[in-house]
Protein backbone atom coordinates (compact mmCIF):
# COMPACT_ATOMS: atom_id res chain seq x y z
CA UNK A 1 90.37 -130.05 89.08
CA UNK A 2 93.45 -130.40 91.43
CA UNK A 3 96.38 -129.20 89.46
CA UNK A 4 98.47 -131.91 88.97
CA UNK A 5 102.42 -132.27 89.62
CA UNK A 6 104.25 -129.88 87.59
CA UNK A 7 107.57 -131.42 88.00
CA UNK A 8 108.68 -134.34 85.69
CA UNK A 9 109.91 -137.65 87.50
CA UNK A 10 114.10 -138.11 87.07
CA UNK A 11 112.97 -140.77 84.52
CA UNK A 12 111.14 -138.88 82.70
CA UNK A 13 113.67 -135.58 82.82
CA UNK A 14 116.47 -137.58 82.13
CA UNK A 15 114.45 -139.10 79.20
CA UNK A 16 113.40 -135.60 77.74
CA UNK A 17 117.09 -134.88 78.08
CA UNK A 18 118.21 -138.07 75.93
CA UNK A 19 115.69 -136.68 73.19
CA UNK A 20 117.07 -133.15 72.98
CA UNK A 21 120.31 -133.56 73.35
CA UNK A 22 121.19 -134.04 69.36
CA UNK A 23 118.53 -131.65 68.28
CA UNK A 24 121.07 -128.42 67.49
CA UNK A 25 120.00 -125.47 65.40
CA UNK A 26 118.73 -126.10 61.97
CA UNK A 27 121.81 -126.05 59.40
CA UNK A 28 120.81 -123.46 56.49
CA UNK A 29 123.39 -125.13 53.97
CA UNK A 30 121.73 -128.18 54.58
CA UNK A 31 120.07 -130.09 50.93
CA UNK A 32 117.80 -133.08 51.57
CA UNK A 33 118.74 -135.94 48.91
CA UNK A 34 117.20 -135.93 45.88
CA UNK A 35 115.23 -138.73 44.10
CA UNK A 36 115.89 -139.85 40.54
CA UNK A 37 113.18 -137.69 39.15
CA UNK A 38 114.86 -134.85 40.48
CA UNK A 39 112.58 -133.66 43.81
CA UNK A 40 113.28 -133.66 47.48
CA UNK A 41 113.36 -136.80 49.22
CA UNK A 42 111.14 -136.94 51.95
CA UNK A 43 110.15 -140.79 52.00
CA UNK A 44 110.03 -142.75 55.07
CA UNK A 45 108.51 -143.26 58.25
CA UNK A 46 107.99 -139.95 61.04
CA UNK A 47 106.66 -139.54 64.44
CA UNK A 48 104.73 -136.20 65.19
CA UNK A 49 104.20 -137.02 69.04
CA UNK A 50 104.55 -134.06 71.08
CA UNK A 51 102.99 -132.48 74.33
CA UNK A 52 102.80 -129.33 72.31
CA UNK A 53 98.85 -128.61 71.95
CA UNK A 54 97.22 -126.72 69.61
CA UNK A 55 96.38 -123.90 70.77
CA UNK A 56 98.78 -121.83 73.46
CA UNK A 57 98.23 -122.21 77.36
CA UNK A 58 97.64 -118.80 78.94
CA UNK A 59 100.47 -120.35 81.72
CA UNK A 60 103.28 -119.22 79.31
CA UNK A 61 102.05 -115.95 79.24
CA UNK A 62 101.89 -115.49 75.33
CA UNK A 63 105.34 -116.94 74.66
CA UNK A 64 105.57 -119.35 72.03
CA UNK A 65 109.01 -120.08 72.39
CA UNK A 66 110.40 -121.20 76.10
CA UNK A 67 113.46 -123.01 77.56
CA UNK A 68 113.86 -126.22 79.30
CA UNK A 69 113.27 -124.36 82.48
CA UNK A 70 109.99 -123.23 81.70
CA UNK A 71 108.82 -126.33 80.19
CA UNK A 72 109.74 -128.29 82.95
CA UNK A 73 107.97 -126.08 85.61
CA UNK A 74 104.44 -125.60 83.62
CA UNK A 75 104.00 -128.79 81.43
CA UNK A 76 102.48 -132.19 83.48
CA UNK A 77 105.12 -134.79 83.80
CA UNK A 78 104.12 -137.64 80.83
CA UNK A 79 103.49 -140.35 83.79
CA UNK A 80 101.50 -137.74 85.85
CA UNK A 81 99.17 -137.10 82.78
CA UNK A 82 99.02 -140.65 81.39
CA UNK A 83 98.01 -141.51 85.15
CA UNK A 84 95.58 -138.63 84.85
CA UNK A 85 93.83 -140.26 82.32
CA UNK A 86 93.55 -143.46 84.01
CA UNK A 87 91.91 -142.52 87.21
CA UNK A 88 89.08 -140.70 85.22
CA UNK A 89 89.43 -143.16 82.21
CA UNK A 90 89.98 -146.90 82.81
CA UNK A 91 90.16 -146.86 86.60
CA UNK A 92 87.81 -144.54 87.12
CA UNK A 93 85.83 -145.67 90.27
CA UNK A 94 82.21 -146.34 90.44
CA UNK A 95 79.21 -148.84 88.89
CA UNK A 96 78.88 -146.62 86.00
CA UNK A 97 82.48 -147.02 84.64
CA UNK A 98 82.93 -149.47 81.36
CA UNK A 99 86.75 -148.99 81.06
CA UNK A 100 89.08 -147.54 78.71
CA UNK A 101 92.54 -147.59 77.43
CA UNK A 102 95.23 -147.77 80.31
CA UNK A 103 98.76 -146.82 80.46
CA UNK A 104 99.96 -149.14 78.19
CA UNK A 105 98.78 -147.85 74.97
CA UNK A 106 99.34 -144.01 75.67
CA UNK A 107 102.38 -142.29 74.08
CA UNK A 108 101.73 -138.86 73.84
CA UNK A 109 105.78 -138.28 74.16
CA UNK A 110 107.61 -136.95 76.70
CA UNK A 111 108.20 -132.80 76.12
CA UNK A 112 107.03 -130.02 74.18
CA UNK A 113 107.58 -129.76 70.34
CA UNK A 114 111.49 -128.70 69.83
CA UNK A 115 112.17 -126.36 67.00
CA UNK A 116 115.64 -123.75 66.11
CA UNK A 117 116.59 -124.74 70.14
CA UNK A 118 113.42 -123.78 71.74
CA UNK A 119 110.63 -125.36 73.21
CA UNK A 120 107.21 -124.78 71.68
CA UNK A 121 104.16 -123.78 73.65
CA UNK A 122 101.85 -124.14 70.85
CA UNK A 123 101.71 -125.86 67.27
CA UNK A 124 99.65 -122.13 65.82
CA UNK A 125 102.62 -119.94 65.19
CA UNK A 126 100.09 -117.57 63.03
CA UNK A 127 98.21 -115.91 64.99
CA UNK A 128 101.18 -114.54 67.13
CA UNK A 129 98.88 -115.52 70.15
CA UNK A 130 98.74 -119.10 68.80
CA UNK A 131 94.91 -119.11 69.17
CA UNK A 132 92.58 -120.07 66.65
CA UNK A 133 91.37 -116.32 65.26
CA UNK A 134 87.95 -117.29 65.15
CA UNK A 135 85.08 -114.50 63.79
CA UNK A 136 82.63 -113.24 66.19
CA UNK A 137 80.30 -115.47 64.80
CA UNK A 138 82.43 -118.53 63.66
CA UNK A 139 81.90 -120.92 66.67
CA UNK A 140 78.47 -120.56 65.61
CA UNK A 141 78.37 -120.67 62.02
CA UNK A 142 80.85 -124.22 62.39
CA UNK A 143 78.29 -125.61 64.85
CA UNK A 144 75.13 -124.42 62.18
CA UNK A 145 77.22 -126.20 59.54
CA UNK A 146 77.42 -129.05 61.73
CA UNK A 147 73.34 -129.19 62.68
CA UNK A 148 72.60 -129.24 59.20
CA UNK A 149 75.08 -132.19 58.19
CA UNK A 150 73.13 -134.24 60.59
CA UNK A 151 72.70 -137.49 59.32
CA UNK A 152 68.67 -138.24 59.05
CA UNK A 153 68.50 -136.21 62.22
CA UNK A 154 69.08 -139.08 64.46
CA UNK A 155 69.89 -139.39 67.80
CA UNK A 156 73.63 -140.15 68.66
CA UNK A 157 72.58 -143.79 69.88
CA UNK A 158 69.44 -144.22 67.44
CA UNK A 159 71.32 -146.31 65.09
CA UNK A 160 75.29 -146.83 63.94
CA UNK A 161 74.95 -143.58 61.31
CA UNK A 162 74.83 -141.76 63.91
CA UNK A 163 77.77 -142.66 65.98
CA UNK A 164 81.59 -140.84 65.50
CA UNK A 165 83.75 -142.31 62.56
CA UNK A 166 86.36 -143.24 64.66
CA UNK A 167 83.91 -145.24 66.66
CA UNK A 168 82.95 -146.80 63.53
CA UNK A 169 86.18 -147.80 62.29
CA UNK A 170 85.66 -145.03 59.49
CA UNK A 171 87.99 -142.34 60.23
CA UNK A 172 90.60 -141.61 62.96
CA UNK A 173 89.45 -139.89 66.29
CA UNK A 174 92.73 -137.63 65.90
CA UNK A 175 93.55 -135.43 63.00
CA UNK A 176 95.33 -136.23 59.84
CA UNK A 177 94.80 -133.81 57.97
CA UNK A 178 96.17 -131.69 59.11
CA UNK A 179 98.81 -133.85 61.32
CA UNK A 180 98.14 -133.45 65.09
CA UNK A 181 99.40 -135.37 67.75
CA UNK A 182 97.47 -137.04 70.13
CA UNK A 183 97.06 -140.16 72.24
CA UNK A 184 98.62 -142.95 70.69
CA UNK A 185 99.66 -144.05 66.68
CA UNK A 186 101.44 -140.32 66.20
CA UNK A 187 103.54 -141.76 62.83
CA UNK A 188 102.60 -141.58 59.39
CA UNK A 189 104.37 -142.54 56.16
CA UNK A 190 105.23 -140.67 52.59
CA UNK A 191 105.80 -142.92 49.80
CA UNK A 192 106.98 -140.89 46.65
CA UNK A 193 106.41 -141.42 42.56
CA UNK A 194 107.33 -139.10 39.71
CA UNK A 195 102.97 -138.31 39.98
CA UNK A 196 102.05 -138.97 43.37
CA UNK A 197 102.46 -139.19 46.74
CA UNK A 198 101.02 -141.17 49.59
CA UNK A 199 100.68 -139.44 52.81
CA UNK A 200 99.60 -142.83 54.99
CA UNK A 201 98.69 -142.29 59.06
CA UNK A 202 99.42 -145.10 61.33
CA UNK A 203 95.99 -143.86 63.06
CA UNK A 204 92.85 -146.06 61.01
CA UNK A 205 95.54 -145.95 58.40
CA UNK A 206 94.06 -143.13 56.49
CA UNK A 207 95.95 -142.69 53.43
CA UNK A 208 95.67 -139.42 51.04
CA UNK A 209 96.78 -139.97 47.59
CA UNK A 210 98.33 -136.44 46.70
CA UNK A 211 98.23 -135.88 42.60
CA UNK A 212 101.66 -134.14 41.83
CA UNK A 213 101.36 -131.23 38.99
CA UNK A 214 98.08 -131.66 38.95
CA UNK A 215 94.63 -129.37 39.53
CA UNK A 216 91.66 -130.13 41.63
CA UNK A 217 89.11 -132.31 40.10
CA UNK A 218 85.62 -131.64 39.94
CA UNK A 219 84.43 -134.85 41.32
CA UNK A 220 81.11 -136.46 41.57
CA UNK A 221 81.80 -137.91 45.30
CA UNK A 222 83.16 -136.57 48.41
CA UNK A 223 86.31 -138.25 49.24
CA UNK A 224 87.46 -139.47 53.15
CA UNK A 225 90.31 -136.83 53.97
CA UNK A 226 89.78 -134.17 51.35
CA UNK A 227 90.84 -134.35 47.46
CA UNK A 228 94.33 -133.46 47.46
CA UNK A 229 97.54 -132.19 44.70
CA UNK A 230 100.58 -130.92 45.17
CA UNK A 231 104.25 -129.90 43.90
CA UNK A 232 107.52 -128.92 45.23
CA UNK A 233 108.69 -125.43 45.61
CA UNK A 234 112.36 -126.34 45.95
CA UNK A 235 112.91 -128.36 48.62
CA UNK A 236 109.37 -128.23 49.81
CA UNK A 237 106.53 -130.80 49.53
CA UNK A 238 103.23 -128.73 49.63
CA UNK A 239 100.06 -130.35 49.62
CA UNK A 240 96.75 -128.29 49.15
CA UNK A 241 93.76 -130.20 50.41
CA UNK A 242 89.80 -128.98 50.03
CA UNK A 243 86.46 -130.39 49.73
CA UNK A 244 86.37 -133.04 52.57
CA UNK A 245 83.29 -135.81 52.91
CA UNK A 246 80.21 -133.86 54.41
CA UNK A 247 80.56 -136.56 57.14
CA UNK A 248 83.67 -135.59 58.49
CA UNK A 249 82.66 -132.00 58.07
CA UNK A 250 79.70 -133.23 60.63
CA UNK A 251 81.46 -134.75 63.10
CA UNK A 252 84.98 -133.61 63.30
CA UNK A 253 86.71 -130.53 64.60
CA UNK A 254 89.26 -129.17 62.29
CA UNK A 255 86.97 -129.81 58.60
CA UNK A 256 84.30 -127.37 57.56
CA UNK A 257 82.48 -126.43 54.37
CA UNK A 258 85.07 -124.87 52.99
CA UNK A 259 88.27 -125.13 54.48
CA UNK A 260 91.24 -125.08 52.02
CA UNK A 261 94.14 -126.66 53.87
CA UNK A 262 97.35 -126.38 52.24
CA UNK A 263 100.72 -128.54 54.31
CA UNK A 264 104.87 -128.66 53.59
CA UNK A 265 107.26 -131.03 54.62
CA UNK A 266 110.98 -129.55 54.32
CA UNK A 267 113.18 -132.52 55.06
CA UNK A 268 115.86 -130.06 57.13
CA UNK A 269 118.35 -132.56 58.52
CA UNK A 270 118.64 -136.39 57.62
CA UNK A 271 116.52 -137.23 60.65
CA UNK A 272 114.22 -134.26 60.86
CA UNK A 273 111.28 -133.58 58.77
CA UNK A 274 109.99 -129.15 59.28
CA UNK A 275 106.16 -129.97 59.11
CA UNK A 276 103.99 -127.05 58.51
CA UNK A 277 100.34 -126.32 57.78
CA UNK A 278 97.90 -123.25 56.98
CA UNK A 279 94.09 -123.08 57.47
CA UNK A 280 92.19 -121.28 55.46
CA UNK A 281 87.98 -120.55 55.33
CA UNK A 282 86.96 -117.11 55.12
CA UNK A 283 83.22 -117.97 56.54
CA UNK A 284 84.85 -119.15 59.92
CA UNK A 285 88.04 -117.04 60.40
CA UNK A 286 89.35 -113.61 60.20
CA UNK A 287 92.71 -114.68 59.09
CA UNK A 288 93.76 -118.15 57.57
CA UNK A 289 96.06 -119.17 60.54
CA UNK A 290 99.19 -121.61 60.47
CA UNK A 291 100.97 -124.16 62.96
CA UNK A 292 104.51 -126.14 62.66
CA UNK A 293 106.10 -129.02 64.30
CA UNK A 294 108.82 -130.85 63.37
CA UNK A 295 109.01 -134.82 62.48
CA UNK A 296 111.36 -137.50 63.68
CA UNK A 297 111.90 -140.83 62.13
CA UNK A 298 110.27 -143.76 63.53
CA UNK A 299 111.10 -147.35 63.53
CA UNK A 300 108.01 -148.70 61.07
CA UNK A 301 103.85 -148.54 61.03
CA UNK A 302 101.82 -150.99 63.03
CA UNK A 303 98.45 -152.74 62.12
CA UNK A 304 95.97 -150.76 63.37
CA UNK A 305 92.90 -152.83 64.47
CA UNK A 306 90.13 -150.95 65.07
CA UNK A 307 87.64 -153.45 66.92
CA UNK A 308 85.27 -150.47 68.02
CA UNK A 309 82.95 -151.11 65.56
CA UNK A 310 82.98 -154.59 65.74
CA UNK A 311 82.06 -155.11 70.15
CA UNK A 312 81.18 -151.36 70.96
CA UNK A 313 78.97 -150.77 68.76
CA UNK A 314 76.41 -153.18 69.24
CA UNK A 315 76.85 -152.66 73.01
CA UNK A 316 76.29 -149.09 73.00
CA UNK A 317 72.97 -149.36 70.96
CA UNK A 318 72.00 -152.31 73.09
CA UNK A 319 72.50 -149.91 76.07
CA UNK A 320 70.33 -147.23 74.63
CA UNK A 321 67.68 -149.83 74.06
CA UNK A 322 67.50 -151.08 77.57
CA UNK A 323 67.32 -147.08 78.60
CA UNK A 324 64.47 -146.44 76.64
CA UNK A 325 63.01 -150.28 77.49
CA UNK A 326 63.39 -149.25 81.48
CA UNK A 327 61.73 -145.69 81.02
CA UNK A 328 58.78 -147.45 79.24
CA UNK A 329 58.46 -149.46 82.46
CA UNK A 330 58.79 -146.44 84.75
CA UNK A 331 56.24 -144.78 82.75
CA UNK A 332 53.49 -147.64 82.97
């Protein structure tokens, strides 16, 4: 693929500027506000967008941390990338494109994560190499688990079961559990009580209720997002999640048999939530592995209508009927 301009537009420089400009190093005397119960408040609305990824580009050369600089000369302008996506997306030429989301609904934000006055290259922090430290055998063992979650060993297009959640309105295309930004809808909510928390994404609003004090329970259904508890190590939210519906384990990315992900929110400045998350499943990795990012306040969640499963759907299995209809016909 041509590589695309490196350099961001004065627009978007000058807007990358605006957003960094009040960031200054993390205050260590700093105490969030408590609530009446006594814990950390970390209610409100945040944004997680970033052009951070995952895992780390081998362009920065194994450096997690960089400066504006270096940010600037290896990350694809914003406009550049969201224009990207449009010319092999929604304007893609040719009788065999359907569409797709244009411009308008992409915010993937303007720079890379922004953390103690750096820019980050990655979200994975542990590893040192931010890379996933997956066993030799891992990639395999995740796609095995994945074979045998198969639902009735359909097809992709044989009937609706077999489609993605997101593309049933079930579950969010983009992670939530663990946060991860992506496309669009990067905001999520935390509503606090004296025995639980809510940790709502804007994304398919998936909501986790997170029991406070509490232990896992041994229950006799898989739950959408994993069955989670938690309790505050000082100023510290921490959230341990595990045993996630077999279906996401069968069609998403970051979920697997038995993954045990465990999340803190530090509130470390009025406006700035330190969000931080470890991975952990022995039969997939040779080290549980971690990634941070940090959280910004954001104005309020938005309905978020998924119609995907109510025009899509029927149109994609109508289109996989007419294929097999026509090569019936070629066959006669």
């Amino acid at each position: 693929m041509q590589k695309l301009t490196q350099w961001f537009t004065l627009t978007t420089a000058c807007s990358v500027l605006l957003f960094i400009t009040p960031v200054a190093a993390q205050d260590a005397s700093y105490r969030p506000p408590q609530l009446a119960w006594g814990v950390p408040d970390v209610q409100g609305v945040w944004n997680y967008e970033t052009r951070t990824g995952l895992e780390r580009p081998e362009v920065y050369q194994g450096e997690l941390e960089v400066d504006e600089s270096t940010m600037l000369e290896n990350m694809v302008s914003t406009p550049d990338y969201i224009a990207f996506l449009e010319a092999t997306g929604a304007e893609a030429p040719g009788p065999q494109n359907v569409g797709g989301y244009n411009g308008f609904w992409i915010s993937p934000g303007l720079a890379l994560a922004h953390m103690n006055g750096k820019f980050r290259s990655s979200i994975i922090v542990n590893p040192t190499d931010g890379k996933i430290p997956w066993k030799e055998d891992g990639q395999t063992v995740r796609r095995q688990q994945q074979a045998e979650l198969e639902i009735m060993d359909m097809g992709e297009s044989d009937g609706p079961e077999a489609r993605t959640l997101s593309e049933r309105c079930l579950k969010s295309f983009a992670s939530t559990a663990p946060f991860l930004s992506s496309l669009y809808n990067n905001t999520m909510q935390i509503v606090q009580s004296p025995t639980h928390v809510v940790l709502l994404a804007e994304m398919a609003h998936d909501a986790r209720i997170v029991a406070i004090d509490q232990q896992h329970k041994d229950l006799p259904y898989d739950k959408w997002l994993g069955n989670s508890v938690g309790y505050y190590d000082g100023d510290t939210l921490v959230v341990m999640t595990k045993d996630f519906n077999t279906w996401q384990v069968a069609k998403e990315r970051m979920t697997s048999n038995n993954i045990v992900l465990t999340e803190r929110f530090k509130r470390v400045e009025d406006d700035k939530i330190h969000y931080s998350f470890t991975i952990e499943d022995p039969d997939l990795y040779t080290q549980p592995w971690s990634g941070e990012m940090p959280m910004y306040p954001a104005e309020g969640i938005y309905e978020y209508a998924c119609h995907e499963g109510n025009y899509a759907m029927p149109a994609i299995l109508a289109g996989a009927r007419r294929l097999e209809f026509d090569a019936s016909q070629a066959d006669q």
